[in-house]
PDB file of N, CA and C in Angstrom:
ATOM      1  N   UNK A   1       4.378 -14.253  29.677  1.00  0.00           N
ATOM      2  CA  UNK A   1       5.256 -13.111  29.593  1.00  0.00           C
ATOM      3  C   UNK A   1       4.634 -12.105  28.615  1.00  0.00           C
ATOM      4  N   UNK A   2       4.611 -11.009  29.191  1.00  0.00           N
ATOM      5  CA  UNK A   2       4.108  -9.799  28.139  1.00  0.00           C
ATOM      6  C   UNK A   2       5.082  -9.102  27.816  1.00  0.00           C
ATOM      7  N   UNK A   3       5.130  -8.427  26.488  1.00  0.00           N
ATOM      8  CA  UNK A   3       5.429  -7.692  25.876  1.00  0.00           C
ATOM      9  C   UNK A   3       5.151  -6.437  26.015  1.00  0.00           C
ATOM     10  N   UNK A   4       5.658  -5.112  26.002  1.00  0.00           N
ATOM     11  CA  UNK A   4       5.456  -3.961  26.135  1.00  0.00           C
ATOM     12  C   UNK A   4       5.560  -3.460  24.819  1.00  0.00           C
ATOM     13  N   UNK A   5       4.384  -2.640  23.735  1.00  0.00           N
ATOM     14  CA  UNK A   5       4.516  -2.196  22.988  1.00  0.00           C
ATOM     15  C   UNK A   5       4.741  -0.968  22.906  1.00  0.00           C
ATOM     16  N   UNK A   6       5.929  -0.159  22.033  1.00  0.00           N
ATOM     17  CA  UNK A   6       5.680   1.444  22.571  1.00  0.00           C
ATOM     18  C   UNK A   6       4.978   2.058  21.206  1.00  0.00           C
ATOM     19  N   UNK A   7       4.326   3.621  21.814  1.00  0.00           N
ATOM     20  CA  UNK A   7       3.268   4.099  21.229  1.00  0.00           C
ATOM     21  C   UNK A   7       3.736   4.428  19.638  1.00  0.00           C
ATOM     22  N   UNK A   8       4.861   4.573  19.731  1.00  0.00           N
ATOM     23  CA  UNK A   8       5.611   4.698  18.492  1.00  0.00           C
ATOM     24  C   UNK A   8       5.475   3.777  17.247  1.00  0.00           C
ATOM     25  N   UNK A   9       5.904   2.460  17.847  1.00  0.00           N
ATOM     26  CA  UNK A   9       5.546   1.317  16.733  1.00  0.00           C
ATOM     27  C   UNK A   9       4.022   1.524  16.584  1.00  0.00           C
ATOM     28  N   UNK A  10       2.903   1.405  17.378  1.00  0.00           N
ATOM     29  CA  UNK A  10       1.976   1.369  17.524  1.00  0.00           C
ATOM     30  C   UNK A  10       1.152   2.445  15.944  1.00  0.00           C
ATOM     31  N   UNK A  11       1.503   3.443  16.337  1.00  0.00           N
ATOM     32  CA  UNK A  11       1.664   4.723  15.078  1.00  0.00           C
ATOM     33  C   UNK A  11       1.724   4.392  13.970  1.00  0.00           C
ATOM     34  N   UNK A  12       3.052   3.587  13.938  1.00  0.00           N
ATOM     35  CA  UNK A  12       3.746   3.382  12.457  1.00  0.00           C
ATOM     36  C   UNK A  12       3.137   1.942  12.122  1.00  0.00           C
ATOM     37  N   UNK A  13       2.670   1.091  12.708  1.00  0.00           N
ATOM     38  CA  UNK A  13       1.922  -0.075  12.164  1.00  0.00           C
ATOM     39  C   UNK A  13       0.540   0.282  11.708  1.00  0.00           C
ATOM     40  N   UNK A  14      -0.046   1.223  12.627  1.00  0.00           N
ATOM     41  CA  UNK A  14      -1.694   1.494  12.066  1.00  0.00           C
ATOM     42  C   UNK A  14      -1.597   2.744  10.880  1.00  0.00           C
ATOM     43  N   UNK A  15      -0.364   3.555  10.596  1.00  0.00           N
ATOM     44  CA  UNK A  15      -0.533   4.095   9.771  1.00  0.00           C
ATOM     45  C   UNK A  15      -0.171   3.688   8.205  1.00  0.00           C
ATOM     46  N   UNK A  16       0.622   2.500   8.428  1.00  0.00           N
ATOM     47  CA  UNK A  16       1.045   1.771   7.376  1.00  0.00           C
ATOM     48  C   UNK A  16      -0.528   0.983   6.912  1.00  0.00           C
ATOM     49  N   UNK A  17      -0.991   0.385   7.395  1.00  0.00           N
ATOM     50  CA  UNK A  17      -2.088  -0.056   7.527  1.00  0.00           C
ATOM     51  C   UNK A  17      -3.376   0.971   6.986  1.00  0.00           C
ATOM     52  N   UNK A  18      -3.387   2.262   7.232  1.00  0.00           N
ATOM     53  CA  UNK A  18      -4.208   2.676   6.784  1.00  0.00           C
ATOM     54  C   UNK A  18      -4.325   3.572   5.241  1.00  0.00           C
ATOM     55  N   UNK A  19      -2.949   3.668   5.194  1.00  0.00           N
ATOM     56  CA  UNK A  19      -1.726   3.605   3.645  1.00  0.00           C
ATOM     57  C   UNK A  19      -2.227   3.020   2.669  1.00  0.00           C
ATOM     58  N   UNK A  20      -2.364   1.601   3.279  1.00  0.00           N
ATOM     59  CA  UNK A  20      -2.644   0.789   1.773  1.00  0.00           C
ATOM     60  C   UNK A  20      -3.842   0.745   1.889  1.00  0.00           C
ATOM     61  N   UNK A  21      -4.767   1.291   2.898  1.00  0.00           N
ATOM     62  CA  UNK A  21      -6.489   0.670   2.924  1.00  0.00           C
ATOM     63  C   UNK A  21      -6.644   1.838   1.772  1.00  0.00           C
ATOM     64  N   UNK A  22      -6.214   3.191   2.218  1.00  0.00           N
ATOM     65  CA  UNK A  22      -6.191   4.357   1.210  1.00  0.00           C
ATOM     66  C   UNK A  22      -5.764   3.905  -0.239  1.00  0.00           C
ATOM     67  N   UNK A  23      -4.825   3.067  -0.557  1.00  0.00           N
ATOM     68  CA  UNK A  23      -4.899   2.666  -1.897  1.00  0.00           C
ATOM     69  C   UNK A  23      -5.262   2.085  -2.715  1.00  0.00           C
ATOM     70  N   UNK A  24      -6.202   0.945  -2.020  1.00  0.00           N
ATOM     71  CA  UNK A  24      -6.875   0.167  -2.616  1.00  0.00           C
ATOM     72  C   UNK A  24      -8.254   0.958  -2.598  1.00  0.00           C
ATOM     73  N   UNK A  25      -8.680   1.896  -1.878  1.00  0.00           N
ATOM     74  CA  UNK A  25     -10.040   2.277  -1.953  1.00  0.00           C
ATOM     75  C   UNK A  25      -9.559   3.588  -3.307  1.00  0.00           C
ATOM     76  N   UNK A  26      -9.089   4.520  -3.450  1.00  0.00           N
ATOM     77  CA  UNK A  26      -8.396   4.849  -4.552  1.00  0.00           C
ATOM     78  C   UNK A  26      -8.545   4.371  -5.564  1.00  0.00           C
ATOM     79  N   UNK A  27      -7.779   2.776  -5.590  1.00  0.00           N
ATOM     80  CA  UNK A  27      -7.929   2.074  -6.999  1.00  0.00           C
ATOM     81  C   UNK A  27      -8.794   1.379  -7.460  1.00  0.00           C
ATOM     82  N   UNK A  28     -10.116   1.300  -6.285  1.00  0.00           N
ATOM     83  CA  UNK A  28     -11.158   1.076  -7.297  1.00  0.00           C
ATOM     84  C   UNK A  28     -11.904   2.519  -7.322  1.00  0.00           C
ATOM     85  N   UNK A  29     -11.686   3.445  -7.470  1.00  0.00           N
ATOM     86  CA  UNK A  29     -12.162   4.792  -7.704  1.00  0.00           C
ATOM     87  C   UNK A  29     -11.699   5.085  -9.316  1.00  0.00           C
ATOM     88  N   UNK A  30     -10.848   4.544  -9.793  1.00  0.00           N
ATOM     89  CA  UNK A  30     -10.335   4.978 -10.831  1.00  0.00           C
ATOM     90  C   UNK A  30     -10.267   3.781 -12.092  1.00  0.00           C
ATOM     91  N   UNK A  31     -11.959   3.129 -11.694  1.00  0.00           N
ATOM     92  CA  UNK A  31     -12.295   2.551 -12.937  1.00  0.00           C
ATOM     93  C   UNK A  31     -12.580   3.501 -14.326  1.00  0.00           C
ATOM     94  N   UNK A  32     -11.945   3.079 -15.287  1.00  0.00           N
ATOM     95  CA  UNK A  32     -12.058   3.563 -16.554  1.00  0.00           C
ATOM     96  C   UNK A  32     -13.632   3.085 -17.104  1.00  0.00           C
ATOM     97  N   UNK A  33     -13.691   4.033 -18.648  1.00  0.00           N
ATOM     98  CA  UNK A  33     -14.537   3.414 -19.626  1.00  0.00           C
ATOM     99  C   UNK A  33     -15.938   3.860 -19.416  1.00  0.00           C
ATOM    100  N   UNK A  34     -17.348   3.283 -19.832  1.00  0.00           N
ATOM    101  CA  UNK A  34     -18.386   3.660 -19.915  1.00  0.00           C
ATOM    102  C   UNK A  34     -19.117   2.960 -18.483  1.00  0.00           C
ATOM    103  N   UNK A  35     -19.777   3.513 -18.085  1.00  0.00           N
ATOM    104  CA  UNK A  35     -20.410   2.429 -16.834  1.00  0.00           C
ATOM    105  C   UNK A  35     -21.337   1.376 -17.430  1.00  0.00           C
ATOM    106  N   UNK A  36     -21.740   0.564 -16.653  1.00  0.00           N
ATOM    107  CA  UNK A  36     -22.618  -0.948 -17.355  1.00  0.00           C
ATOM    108  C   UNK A  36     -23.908  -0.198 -17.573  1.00  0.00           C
ATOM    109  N   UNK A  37     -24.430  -1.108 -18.130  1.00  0.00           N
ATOM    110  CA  UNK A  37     -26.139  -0.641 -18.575  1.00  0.00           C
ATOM    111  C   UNK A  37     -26.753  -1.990 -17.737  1.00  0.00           C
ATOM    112  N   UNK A  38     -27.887  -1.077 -17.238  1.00  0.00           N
ATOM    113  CA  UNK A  38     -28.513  -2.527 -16.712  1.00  0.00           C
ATOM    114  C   UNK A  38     -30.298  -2.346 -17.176  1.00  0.00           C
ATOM    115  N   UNK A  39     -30.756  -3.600 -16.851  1.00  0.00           N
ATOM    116  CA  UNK A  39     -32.121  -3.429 -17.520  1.00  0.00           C
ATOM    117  C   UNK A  39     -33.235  -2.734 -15.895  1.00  0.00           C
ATOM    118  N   UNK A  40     -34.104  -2.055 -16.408  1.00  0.00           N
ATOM    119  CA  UNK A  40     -35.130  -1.453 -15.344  1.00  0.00           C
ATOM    120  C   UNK A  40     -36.251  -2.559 -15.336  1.00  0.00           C
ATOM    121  N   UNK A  41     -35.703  -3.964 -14.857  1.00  0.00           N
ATOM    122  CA  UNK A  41     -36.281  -5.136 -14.284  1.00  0.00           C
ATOM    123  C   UNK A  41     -36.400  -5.072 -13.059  1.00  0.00           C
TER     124      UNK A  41
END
């Protein structure tokens, strides 16, 4: 038995979805402090 999805939910699930991808890429954008030092090894 199939299910019929309408385009509506469809919308509101991938935009919820792309909501939080937006916030987590955001929150690592907004590391604080000095950046690391690394050695020119």
């Amino acid at each position: 038995m199939k299910r019929k999805v309408s385009k509506h939910k469809i919308l509101k699930i991938a935009s919820k979805y792309l909501n939080e991808l937006h916030n987590i890429i955001t929150e690592k954008e907004k590391k604080r402090g000095r950046p690391k030092k690394y050695d020119d090894k």
